[in-house]
N, C-alpha and C. Protein backbone atom coordinates (compact mmCIF):
# COMPACT_ATOMS: atom_id res chain seq x y z
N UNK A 1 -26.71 -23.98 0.01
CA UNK A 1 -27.57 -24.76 -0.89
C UNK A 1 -28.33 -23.82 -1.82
N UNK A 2 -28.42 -24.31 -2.90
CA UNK A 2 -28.62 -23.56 -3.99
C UNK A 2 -30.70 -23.42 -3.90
N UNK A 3 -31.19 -23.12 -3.95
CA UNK A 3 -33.10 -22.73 -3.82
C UNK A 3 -33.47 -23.37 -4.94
N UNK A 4 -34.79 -23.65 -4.63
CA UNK A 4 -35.35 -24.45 -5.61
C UNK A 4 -35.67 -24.27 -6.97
N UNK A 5 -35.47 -22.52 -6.94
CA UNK A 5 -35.78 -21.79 -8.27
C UNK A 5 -34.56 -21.99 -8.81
N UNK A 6 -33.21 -22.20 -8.74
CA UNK A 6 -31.90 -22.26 -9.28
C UNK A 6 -31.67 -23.74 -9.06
N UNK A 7 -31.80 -24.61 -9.06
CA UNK A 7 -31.40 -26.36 -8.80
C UNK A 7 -31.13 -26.45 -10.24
N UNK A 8 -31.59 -25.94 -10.69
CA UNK A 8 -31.09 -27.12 -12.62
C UNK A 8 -30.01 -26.72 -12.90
N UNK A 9 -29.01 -25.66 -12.59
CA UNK A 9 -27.98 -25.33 -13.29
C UNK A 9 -26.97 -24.94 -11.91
N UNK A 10 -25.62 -24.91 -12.32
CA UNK A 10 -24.25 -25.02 -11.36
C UNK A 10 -24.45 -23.32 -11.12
N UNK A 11 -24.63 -22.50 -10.16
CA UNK A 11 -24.71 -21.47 -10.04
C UNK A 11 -23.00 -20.35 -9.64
N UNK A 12 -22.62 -19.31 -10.12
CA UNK A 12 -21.68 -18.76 -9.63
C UNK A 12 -21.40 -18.38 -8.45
N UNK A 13 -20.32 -19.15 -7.64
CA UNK A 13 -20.45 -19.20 -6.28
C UNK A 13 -19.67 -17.48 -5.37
N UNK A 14 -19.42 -16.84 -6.54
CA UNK A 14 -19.23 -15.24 -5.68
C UNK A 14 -20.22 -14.59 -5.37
N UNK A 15 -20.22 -14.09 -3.83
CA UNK A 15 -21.13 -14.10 -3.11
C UNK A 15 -20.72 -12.20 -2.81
N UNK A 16 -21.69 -11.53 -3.45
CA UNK A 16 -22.02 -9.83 -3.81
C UNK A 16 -22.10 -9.49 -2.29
N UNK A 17 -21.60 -8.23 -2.48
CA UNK A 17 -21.72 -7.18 -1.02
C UNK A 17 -22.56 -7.52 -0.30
N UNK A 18 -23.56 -7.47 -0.60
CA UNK A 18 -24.92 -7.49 0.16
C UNK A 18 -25.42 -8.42 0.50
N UNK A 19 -24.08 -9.52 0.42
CA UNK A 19 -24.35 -11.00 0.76
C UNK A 19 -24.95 -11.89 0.29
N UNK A 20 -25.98 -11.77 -0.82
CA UNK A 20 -26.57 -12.82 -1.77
C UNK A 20 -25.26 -13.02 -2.51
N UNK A 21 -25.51 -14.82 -3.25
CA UNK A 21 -25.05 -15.32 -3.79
C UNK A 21 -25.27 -14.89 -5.18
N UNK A 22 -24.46 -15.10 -6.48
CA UNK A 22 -24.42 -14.21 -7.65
C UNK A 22 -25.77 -15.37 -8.13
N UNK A 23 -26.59 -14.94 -9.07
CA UNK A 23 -27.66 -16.11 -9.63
C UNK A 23 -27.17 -16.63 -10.73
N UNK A 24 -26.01 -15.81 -11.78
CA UNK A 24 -25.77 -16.33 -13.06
C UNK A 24 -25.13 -17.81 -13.19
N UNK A 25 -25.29 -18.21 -14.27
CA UNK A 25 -24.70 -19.62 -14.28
C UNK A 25 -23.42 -19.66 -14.44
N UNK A 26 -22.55 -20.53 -13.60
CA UNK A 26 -20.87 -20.93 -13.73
C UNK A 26 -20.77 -20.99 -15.05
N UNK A 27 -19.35 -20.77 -15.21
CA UNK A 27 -18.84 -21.07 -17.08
C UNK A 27 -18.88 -22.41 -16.73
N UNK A 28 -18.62 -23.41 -18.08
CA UNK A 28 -18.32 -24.70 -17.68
C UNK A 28 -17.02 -25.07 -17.47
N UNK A 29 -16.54 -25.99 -16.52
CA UNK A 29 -15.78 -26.49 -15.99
C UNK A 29 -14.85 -24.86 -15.07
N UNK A 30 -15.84 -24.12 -14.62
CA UNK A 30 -15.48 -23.22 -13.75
C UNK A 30 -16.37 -23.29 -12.56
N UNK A 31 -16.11 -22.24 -11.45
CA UNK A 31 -16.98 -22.12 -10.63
C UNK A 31 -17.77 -20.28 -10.55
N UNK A 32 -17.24 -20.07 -11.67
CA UNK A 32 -17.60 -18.51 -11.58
C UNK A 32 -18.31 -18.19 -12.93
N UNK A 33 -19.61 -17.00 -13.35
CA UNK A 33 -19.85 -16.56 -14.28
C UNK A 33 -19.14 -16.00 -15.46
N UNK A 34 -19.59 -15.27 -16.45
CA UNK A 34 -19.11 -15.04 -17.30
C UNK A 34 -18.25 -13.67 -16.83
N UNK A 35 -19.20 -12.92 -16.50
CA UNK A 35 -18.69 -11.17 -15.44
C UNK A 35 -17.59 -11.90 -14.63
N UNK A 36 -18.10 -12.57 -13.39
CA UNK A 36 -16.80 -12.62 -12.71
C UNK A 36 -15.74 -13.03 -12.78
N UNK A 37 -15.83 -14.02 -13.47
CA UNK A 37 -14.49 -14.42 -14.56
C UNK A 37 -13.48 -13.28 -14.89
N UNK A 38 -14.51 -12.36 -15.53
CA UNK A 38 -13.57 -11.41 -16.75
C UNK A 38 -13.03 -10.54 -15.16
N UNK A 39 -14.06 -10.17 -13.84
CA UNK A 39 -13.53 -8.81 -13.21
C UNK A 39 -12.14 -10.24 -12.51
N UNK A 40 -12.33 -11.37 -11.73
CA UNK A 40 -11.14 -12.22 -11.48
C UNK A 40 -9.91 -11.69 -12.45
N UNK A 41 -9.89 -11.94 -13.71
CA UNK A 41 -8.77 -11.69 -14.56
C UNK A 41 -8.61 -10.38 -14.54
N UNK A 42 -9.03 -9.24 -14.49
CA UNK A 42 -8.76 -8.24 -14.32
C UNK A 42 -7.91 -7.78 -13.23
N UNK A 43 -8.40 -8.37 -12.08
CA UNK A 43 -7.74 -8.03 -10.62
C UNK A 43 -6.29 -8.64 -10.76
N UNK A 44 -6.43 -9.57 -11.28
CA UNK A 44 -5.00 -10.56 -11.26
C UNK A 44 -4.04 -10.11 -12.29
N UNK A 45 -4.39 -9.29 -13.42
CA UNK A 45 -3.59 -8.61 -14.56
C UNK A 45 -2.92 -7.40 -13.54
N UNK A 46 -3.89 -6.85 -12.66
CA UNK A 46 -3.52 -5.21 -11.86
C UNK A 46 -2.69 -5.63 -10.85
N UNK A 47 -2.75 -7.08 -10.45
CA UNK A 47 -1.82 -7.29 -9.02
C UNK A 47 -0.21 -7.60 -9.95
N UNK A 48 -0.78 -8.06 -10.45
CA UNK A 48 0.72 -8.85 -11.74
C UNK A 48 1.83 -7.39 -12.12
N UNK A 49 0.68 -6.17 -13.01
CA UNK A 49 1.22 -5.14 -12.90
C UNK A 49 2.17 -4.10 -11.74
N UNK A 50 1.20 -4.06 -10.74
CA UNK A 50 1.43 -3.92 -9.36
C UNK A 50 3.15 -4.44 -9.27
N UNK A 51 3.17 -5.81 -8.61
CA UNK A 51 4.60 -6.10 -8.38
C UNK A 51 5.26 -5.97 -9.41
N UNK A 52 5.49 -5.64 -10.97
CA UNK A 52 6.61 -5.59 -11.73
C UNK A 52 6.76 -4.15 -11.40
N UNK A 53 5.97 -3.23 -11.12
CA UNK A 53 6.62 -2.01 -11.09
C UNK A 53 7.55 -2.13 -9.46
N UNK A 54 6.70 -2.59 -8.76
CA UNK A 54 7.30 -2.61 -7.12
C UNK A 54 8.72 -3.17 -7.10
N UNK A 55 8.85 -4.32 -8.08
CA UNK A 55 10.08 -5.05 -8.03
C UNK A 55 11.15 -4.29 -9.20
N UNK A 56 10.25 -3.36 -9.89
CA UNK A 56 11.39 -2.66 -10.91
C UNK A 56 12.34 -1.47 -9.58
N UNK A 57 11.26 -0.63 -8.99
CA UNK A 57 11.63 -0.10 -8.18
C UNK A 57 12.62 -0.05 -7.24
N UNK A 58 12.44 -1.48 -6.61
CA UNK A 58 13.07 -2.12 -5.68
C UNK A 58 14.71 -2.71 -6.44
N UNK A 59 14.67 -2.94 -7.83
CA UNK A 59 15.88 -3.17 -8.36
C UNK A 59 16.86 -1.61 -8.67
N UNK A 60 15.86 -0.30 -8.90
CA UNK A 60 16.45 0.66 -8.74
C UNK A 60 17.33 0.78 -7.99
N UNK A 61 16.27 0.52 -6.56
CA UNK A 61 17.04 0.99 -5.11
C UNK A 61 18.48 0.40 -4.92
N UNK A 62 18.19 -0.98 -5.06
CA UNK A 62 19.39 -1.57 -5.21
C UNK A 62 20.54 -1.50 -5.94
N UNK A 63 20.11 -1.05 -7.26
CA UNK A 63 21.59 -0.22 -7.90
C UNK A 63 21.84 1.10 -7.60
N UNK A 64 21.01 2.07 -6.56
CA UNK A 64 21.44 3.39 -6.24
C UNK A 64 22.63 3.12 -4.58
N UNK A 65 22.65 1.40 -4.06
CA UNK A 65 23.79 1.60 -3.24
C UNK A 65 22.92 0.63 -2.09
N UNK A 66 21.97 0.32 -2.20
CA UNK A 66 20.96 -0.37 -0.72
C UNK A 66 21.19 -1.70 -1.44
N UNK A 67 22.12 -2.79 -1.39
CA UNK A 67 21.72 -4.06 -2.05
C UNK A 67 21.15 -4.88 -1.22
N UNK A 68 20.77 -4.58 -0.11
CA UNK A 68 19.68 -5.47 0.68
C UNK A 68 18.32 -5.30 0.66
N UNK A 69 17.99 -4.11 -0.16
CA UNK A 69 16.83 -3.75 -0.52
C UNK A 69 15.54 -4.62 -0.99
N UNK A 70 14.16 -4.58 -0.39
CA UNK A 70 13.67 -5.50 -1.19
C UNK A 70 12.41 -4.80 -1.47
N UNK A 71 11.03 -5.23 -2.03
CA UNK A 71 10.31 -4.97 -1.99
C UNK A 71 8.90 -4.37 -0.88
N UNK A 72 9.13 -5.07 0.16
CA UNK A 72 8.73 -4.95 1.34
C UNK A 72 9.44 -3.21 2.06
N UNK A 73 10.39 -3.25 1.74
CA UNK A 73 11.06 -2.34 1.97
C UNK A 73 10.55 -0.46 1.13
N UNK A 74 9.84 -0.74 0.41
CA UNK A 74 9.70 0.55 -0.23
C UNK A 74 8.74 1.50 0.11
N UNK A 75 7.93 0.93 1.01
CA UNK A 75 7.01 1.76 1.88
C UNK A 75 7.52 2.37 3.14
N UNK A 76 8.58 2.04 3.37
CA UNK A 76 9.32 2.83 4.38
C UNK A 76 10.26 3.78 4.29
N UNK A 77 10.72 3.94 3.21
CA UNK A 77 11.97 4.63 2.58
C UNK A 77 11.12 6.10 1.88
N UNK A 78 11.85 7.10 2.56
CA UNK A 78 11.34 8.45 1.28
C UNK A 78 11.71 8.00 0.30
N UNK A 79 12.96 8.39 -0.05
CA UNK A 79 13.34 7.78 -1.63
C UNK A 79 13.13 6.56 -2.61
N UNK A 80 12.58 5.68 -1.73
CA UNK A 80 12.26 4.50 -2.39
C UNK A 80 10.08 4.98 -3.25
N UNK A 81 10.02 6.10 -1.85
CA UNK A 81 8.59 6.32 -2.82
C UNK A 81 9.22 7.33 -4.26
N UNK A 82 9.59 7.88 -4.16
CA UNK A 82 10.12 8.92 -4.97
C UNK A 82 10.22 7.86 -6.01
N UNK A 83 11.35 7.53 -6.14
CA UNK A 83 11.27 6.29 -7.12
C UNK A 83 10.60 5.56 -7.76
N UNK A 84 9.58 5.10 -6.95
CA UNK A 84 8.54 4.06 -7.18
C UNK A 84 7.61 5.34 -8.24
N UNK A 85 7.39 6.66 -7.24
CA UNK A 85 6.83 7.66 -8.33
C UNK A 85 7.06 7.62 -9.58
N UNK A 86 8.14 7.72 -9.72
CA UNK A 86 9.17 7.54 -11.29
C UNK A 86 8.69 6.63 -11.61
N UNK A 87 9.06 5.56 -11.90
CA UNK A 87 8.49 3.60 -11.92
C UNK A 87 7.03 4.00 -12.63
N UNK A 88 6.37 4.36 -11.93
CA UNK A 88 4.73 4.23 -11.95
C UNK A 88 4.61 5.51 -13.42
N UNK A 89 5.43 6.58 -13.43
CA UNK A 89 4.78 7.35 -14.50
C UNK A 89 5.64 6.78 -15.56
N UNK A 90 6.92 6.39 -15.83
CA UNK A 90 7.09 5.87 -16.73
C UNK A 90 6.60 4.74 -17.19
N UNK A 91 5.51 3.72 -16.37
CA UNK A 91 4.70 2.61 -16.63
C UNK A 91 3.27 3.10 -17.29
N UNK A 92 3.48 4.38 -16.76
CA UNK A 92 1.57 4.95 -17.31
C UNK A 92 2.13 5.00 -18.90
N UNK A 93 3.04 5.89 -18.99
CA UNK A 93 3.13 6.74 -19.85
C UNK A 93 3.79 5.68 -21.40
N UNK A 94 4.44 4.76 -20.79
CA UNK A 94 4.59 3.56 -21.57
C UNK A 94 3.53 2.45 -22.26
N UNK A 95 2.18 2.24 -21.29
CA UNK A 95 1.13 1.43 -21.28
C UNK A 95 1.24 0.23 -20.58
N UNK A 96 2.31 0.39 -19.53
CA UNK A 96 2.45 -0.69 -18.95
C UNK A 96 1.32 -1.48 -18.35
N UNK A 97 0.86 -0.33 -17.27
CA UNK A 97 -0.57 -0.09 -16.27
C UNK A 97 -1.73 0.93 -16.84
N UNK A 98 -2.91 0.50 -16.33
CA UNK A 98 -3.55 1.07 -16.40
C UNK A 98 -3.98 2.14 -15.49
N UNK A 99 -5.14 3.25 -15.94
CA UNK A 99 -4.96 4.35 -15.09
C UNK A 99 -5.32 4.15 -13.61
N UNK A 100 -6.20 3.05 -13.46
CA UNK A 100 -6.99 3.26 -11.99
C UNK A 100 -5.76 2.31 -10.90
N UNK A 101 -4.72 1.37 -11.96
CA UNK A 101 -3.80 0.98 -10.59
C UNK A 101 -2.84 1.73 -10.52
N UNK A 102 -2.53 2.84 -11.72
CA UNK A 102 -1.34 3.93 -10.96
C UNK A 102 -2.11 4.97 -10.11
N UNK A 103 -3.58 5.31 -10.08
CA UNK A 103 -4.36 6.26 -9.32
C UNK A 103 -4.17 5.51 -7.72
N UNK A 104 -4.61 4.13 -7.72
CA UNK A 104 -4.80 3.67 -6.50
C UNK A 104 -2.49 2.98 -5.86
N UNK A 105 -2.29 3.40 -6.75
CA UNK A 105 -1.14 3.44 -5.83
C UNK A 105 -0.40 4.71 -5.69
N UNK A 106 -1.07 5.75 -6.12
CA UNK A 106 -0.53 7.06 -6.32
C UNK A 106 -0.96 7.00 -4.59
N UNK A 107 -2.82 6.74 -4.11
CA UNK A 107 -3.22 7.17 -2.84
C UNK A 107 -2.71 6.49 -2.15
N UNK A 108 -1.67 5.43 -2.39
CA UNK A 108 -1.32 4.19 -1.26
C UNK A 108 0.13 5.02 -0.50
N UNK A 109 0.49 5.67 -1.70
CA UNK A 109 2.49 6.26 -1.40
C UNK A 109 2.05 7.75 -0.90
N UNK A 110 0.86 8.10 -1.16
CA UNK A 110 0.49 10.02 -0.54
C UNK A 110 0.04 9.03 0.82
N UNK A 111 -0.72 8.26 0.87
CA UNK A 111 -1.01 8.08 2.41
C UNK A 111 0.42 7.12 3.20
N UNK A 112 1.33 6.61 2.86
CA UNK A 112 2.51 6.10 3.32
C UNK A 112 3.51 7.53 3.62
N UNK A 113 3.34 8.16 2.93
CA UNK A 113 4.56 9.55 3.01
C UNK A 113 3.99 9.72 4.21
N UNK A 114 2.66 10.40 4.18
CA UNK A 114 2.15 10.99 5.17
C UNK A 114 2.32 10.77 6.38
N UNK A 115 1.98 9.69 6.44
CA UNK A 115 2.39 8.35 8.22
C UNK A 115 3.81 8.19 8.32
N UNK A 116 4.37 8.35 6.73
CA UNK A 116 5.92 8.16 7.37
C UNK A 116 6.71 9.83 7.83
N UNK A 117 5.92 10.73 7.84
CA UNK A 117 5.91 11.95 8.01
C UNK A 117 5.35 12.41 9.71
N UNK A 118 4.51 11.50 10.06
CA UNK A 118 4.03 11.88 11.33
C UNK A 118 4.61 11.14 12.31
N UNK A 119 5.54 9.77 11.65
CA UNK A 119 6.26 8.72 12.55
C UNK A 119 7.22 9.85 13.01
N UNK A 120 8.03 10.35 11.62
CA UNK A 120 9.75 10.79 11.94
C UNK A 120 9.00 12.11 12.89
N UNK A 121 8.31 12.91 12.99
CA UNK A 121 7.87 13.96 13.95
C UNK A 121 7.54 13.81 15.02
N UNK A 122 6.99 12.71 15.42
CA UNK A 122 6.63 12.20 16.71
C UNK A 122 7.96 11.78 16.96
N UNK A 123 8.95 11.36 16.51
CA UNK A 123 9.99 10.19 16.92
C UNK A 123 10.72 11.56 17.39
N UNK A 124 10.95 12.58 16.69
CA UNK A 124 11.43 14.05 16.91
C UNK A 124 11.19 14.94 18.34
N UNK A 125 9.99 14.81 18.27
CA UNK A 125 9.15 15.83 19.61
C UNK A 125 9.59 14.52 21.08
N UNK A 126 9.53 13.23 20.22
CA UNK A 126 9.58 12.13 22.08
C UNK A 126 11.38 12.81 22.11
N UNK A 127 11.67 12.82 21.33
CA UNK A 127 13.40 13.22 21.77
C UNK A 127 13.92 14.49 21.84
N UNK A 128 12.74 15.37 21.77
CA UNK A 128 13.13 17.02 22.26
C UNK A 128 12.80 16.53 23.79
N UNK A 129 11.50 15.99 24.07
CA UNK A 129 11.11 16.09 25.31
C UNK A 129 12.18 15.52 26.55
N UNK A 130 12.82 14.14 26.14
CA UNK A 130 13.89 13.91 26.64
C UNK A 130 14.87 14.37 27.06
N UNK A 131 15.14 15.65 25.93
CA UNK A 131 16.13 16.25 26.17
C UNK A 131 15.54 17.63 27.00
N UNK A 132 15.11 17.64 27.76
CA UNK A 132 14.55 18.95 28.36
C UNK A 132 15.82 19.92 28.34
N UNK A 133 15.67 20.81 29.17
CA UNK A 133 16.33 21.75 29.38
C UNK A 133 17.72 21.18 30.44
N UNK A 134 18.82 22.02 30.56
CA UNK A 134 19.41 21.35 31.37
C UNK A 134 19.01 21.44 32.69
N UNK A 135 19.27 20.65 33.98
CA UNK A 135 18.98 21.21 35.16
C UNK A 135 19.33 22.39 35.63
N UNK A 136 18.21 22.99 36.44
CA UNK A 136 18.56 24.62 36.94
C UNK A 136 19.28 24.47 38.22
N UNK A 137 19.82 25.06 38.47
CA UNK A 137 20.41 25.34 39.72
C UNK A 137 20.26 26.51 40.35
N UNK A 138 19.96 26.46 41.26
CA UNK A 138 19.19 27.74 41.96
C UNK A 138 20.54 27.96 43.28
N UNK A 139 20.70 29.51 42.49
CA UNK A 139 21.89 30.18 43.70
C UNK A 139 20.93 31.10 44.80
N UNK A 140 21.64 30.56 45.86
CA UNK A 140 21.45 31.25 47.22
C UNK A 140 21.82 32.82 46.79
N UNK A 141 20.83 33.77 47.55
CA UNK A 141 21.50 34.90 47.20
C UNK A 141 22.66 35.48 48.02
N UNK A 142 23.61 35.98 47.80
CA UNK A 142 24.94 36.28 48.49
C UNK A 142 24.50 36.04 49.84
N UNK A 143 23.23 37.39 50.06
CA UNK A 143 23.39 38.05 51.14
C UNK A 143 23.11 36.89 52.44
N UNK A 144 22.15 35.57 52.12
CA UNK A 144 22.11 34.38 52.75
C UNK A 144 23.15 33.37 52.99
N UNK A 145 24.15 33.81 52.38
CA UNK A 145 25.41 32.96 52.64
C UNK A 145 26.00 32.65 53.57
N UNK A 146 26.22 33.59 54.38
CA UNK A 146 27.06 33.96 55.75
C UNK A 146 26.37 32.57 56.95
């Protein structure tokens, strides 16, 4: 419920970090201010951007020989980041995207390598350990034979 100091006007119902409700007034026939409006459209231009490069990527993969390839799929694949690398600087460098969603997916594919780097090493060391050594066999010495 809106306080008695704000009752005359439709208030913007995004509700700030710190948990207060925003005070500015809704646009009309919206439920959000003038600011949050514009940062809403912003986020939704960077997600929009986002999947055309992911799905350009992902059409790469698929003409380099993977035709089951999909999008979901490119965070698991070395080469599919590699790619996506490619994708993303020829999108900067074109004007596709802007700088802060190729920055924040630059840290998304350095922190995916990474984990996909500590998976295949762990998956490595559980299957050295498996493989121990062969069994020893311990010879009697001659002279106990008899």
């Amino acid at each position: 419920m809106p306080g008695a100091r704000y009752a005359y006007y439709r208030r913007c119902q995004i509700v700030r970090r710190n948990g207060e409700q925003c005070k500015a007034p809704a646009e009309k026939d919206a439920d959000v201010c003038y600011a949050h409006a514009g940062q809403l459209a912003m986020a939704l231009r960077r997600k929009r951007e986002l999947m055309a490069m992911l799905e350009e990527a992902a059409e790469r993969m698929r003409r380099r020989g993977k035709p089951e390839f999909s999008v979901a799929d490119i965070f698991s694949d070395f080469s599919a980041i590699q790619v996506i690398i490619a994708v993303m600087a020829q999108a900067l460098i074109d004007g596709r995207i802007d700088c802060k969603t190729a920055g924040r997916l630059a840290v998304r594919l350095q922190m995916t390598s990474k984990l996909l780097w500590m998976a295949r090493r762990s998956g490595r060391e559980r299957f050295r350990r498996k493989q121990i050594q062969p069994p020893i066999r311990l010879r009697e010495p001659t002279a106990l034979r008899s």
